[in-house]
N, C-alpha and C. Protein backbone atom coordinates (compact mmCIF):
# COMPACT_ATOMS: atom_id res chain seq x y z
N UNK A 1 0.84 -1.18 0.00
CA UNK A 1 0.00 0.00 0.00
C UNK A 1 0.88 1.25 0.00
N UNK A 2 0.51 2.09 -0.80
CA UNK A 2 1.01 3.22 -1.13
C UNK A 2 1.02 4.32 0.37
N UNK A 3 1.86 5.31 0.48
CA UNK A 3 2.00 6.23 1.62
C UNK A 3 0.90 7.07 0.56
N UNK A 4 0.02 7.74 1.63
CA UNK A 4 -0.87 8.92 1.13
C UNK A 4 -0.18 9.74 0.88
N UNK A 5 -0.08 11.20 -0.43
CA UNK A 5 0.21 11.88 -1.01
C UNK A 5 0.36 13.39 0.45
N UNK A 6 -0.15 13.55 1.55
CA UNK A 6 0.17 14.03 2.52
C UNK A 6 1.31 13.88 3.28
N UNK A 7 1.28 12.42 3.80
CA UNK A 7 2.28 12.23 4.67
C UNK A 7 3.45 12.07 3.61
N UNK A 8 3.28 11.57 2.23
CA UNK A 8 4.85 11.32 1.89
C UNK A 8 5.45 13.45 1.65
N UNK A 9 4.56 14.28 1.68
CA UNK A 9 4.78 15.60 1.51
C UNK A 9 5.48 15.94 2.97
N UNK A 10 4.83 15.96 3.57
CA UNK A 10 5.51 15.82 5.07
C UNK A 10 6.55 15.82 5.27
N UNK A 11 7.05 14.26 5.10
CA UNK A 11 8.08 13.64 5.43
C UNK A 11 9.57 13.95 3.99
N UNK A 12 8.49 14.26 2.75
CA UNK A 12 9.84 15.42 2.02
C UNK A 12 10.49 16.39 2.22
N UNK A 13 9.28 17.23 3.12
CA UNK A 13 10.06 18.69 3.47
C UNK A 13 10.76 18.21 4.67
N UNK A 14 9.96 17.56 5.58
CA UNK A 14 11.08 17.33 6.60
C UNK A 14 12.31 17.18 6.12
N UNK A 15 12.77 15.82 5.27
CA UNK A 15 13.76 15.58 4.74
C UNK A 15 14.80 16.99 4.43
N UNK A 16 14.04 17.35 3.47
CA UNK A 16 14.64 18.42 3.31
C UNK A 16 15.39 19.47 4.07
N UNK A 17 14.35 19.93 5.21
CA UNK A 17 14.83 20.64 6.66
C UNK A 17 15.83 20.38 7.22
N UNK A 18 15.87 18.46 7.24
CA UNK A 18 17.48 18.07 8.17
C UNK A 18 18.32 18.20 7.14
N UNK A 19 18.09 18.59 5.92
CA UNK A 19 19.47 18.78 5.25
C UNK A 19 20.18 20.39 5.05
N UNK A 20 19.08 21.18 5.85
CA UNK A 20 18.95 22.81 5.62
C UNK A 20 18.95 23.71 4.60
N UNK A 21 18.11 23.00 3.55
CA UNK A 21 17.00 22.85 2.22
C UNK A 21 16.03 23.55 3.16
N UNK A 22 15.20 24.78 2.69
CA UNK A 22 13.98 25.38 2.59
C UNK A 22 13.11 24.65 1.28
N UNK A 23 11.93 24.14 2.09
CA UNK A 23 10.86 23.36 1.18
C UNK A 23 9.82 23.84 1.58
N UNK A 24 8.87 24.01 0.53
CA UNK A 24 7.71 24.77 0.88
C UNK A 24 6.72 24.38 -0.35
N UNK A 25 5.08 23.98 0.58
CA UNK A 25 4.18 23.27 -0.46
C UNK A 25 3.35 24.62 -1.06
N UNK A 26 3.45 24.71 -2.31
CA UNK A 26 2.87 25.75 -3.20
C UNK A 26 1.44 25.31 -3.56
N UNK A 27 1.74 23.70 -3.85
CA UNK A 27 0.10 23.55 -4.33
C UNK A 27 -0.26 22.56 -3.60
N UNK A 28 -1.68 23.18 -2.53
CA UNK A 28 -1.90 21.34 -1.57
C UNK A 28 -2.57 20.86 -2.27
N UNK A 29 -2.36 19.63 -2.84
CA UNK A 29 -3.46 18.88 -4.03
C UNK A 29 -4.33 17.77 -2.99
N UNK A 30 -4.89 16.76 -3.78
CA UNK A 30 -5.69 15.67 -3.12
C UNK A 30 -4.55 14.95 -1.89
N UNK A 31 -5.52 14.85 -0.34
CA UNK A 31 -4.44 14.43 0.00
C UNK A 31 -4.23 13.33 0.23
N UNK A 32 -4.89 12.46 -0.17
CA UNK A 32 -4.86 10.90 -0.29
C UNK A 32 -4.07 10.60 -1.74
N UNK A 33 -4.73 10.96 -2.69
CA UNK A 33 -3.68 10.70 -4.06
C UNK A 33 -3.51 11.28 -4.87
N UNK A 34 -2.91 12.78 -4.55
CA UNK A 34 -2.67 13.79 -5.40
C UNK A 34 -1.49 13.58 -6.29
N UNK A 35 -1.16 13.41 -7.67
CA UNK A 35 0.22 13.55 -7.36
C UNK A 35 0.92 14.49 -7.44
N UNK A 36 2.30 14.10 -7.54
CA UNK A 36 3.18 15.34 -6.77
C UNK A 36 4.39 15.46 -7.19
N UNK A 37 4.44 16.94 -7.43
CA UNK A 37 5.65 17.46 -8.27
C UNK A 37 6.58 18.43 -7.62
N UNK A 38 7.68 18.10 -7.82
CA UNK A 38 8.70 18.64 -6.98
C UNK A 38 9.62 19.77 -8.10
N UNK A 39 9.41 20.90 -7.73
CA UNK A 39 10.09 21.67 -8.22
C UNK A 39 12.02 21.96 -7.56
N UNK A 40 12.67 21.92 -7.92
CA UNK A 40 13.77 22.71 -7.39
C UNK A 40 14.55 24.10 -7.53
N UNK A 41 14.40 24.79 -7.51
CA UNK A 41 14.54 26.36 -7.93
C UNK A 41 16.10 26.68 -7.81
N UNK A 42 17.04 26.64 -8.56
CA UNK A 42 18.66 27.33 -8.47
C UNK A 42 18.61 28.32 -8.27
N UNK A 43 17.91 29.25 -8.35
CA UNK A 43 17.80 30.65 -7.77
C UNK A 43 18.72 31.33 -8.80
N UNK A 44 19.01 30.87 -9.43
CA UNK A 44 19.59 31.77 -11.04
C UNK A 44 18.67 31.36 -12.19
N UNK A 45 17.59 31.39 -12.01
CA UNK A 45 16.18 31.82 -13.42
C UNK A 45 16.36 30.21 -14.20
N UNK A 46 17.04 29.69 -13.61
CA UNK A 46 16.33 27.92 -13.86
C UNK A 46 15.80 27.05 -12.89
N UNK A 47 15.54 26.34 -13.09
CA UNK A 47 14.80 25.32 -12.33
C UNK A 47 14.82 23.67 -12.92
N UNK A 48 14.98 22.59 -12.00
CA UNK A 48 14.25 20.94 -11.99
C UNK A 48 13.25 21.08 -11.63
N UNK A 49 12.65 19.81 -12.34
CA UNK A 49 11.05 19.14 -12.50
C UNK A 49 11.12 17.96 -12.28
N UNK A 50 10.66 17.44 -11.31
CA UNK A 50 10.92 16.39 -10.95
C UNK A 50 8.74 15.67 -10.85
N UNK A 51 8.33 14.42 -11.48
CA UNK A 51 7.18 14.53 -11.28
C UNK A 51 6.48 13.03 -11.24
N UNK A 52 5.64 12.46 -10.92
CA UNK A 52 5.44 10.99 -10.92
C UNK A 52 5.86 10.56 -12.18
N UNK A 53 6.72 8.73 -11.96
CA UNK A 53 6.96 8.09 -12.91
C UNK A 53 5.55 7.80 -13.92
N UNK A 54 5.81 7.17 -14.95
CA UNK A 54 4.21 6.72 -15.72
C UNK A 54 3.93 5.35 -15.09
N UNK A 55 2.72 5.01 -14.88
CA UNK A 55 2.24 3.78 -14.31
C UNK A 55 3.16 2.78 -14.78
N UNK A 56 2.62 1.60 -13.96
CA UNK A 56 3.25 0.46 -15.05
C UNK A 56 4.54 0.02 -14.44
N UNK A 57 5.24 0.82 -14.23
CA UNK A 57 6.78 0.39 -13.12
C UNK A 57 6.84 -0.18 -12.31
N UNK A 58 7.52 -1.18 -12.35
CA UNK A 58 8.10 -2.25 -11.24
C UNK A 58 8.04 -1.24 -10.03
N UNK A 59 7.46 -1.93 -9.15
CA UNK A 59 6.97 -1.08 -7.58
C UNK A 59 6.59 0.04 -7.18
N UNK A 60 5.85 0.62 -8.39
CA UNK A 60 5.29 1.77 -8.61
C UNK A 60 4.03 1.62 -7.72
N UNK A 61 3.49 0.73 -7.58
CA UNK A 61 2.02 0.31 -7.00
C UNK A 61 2.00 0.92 -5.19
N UNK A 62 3.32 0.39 -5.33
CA UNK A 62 3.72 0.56 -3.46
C UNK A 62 4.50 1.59 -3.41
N UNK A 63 5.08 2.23 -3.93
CA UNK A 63 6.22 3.26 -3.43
C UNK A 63 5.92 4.49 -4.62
N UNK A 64 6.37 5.44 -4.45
CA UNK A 64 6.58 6.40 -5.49
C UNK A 64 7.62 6.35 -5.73
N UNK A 65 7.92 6.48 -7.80
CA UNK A 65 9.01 7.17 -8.07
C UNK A 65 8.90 8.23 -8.78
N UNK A 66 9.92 8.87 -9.12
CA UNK A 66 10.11 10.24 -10.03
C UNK A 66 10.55 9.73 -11.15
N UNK A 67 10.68 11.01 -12.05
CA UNK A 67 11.34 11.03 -13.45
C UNK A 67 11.58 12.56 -13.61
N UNK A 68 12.60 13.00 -13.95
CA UNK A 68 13.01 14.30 -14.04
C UNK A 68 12.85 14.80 -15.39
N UNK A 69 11.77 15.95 -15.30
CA UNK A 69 11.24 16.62 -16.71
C UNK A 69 12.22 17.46 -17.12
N UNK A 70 13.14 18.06 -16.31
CA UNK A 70 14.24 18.72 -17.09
C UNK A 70 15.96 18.42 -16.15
N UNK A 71 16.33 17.53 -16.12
CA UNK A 71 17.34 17.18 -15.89
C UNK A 71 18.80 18.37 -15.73
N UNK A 72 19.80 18.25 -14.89
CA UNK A 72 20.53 19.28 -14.18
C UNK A 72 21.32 19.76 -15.95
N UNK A 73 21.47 20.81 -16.40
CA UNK A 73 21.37 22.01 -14.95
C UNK A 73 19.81 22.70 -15.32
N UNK A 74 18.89 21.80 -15.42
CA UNK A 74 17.52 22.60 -15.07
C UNK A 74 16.80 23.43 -16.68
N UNK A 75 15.83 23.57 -16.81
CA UNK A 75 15.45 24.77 -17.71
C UNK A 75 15.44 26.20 -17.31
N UNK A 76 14.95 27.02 -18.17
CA UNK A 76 14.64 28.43 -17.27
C UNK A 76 12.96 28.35 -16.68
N UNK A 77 13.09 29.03 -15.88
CA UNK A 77 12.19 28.73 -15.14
C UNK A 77 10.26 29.04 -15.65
N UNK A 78 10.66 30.22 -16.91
CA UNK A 78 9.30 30.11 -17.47
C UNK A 78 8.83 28.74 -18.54
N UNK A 79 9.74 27.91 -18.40
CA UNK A 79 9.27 26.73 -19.04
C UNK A 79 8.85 25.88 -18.23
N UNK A 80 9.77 26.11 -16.99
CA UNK A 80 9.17 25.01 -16.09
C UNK A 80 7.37 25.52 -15.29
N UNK A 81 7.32 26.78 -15.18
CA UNK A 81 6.25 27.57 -15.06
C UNK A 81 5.05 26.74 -15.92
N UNK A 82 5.19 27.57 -17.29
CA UNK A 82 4.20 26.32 -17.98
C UNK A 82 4.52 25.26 -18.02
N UNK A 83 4.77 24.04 -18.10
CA UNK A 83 4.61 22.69 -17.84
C UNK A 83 3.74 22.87 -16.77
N UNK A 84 4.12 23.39 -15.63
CA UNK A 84 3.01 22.91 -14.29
C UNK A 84 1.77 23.58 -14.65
N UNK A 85 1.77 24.71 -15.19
CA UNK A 85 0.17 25.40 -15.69
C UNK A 85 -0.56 24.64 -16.40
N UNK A 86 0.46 23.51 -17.80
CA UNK A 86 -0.47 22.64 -18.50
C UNK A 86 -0.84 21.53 -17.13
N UNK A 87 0.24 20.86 -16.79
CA UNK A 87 -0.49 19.48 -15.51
C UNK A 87 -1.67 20.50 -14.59
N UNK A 88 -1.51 21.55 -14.21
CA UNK A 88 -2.26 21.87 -13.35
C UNK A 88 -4.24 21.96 -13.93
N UNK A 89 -3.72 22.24 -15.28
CA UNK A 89 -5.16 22.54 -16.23
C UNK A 89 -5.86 21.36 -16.59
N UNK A 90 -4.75 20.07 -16.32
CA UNK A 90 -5.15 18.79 -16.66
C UNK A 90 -5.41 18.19 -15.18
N UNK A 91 -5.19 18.40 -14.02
CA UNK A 91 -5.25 17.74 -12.94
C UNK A 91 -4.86 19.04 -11.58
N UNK A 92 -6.30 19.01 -11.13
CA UNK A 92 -6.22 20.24 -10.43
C UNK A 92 -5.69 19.18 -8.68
N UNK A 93 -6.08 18.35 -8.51
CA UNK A 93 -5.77 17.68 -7.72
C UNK A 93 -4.01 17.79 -6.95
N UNK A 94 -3.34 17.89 -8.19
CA UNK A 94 -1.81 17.97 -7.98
C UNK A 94 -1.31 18.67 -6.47
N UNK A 95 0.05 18.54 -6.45
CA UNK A 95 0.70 18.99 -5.15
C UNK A 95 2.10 19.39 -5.96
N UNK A 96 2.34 20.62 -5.15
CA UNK A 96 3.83 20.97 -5.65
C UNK A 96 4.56 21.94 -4.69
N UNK A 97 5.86 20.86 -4.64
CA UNK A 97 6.54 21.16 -3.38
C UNK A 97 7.62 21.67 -4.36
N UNK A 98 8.05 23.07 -3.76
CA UNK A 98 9.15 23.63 -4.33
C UNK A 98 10.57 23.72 -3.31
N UNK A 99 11.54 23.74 -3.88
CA UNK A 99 12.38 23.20 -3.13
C UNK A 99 14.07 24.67 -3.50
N UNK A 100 14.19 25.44 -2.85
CA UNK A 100 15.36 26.30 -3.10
C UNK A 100 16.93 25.49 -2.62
N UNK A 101 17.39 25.31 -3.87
CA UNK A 101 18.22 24.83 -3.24
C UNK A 101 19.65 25.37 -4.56
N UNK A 102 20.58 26.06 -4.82
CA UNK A 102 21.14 26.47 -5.77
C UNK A 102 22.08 25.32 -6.65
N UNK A 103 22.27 24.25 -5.63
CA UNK A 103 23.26 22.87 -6.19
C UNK A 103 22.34 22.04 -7.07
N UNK A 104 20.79 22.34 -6.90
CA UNK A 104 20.17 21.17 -7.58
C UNK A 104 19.71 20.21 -6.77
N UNK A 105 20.21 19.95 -5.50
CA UNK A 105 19.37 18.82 -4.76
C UNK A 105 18.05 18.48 -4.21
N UNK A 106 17.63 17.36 -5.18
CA UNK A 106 16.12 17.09 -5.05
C UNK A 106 16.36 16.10 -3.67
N UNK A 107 16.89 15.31 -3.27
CA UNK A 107 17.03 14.27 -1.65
C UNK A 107 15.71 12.84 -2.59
N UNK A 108 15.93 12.48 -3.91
CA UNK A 108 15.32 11.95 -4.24
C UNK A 108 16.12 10.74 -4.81
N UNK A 109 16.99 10.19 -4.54
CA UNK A 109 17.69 9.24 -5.11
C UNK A 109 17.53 8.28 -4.81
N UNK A 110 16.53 7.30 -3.64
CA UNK A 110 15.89 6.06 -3.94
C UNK A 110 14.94 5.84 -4.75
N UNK A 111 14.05 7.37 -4.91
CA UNK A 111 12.78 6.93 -5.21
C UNK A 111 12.50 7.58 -7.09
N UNK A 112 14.12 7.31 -7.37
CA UNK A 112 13.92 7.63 -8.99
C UNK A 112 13.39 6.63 -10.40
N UNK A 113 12.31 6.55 -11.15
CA UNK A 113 12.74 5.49 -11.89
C UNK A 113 13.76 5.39 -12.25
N UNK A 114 13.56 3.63 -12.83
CA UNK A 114 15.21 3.41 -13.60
C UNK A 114 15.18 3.99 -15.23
N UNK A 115 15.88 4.77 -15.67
CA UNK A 115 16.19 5.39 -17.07
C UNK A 115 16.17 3.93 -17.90
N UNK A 116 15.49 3.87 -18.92
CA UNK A 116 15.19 3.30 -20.27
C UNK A 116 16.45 3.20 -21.47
């Protein structure tokens, strides 16, 4: 059974906190099964997208993973802007935790799919 889309938000920013990462939820979506997109902000006018894998993945059922929509060093940030305006127009439900961090660190490296 999957962690609800709340507590695994929770327990990201926490994450984040003990690493002294400022994380902060921008969009509270469904909180049972919203899903959920993790922004990372470099604070120089790019940004990572980090956002649920596509169904179908080996232990996807039970755990969440990611897939990174724009990979380091990031897009500029009005691209990453729209992308979330289109998911958001398609699924108002969503959650999006933004994450300032200037190195790029998402604290997401168990829960990445495996690249194709």
């Amino acid at each position: 059974m999957r962690l609800k889309a709340e507590i695994w938000v929770k327990a990201y920013v926490r994450r984040c906190a003990v690493e002294g990462v400022a994380a902060v939820v921008v969009r509270h979506g469904d909180d049972d099964a919203g899903a959920i997109f993790i922004r990372i902000n470099r604070l120089d006018g790019t940004s990572l997208l980090f956002g649920p894998a596509p169904a179908g993945l080996d232990g996807a059922e039970h755990d969440r993973r990611w897939v990174a929509h724009y990979p380091m060093p990031g897009a500029p940030d009005e691209k990453v802007d729209d992308m979330l305006a289109r998911e958001y127009g398609f699924d108002r439900d969503l959650w999006l935790v933004e994450v300032e961090d200037r190195a790029g660190r998402a604290f997401l490296e168990d829960w990445m799919a495996p690249v194709h």
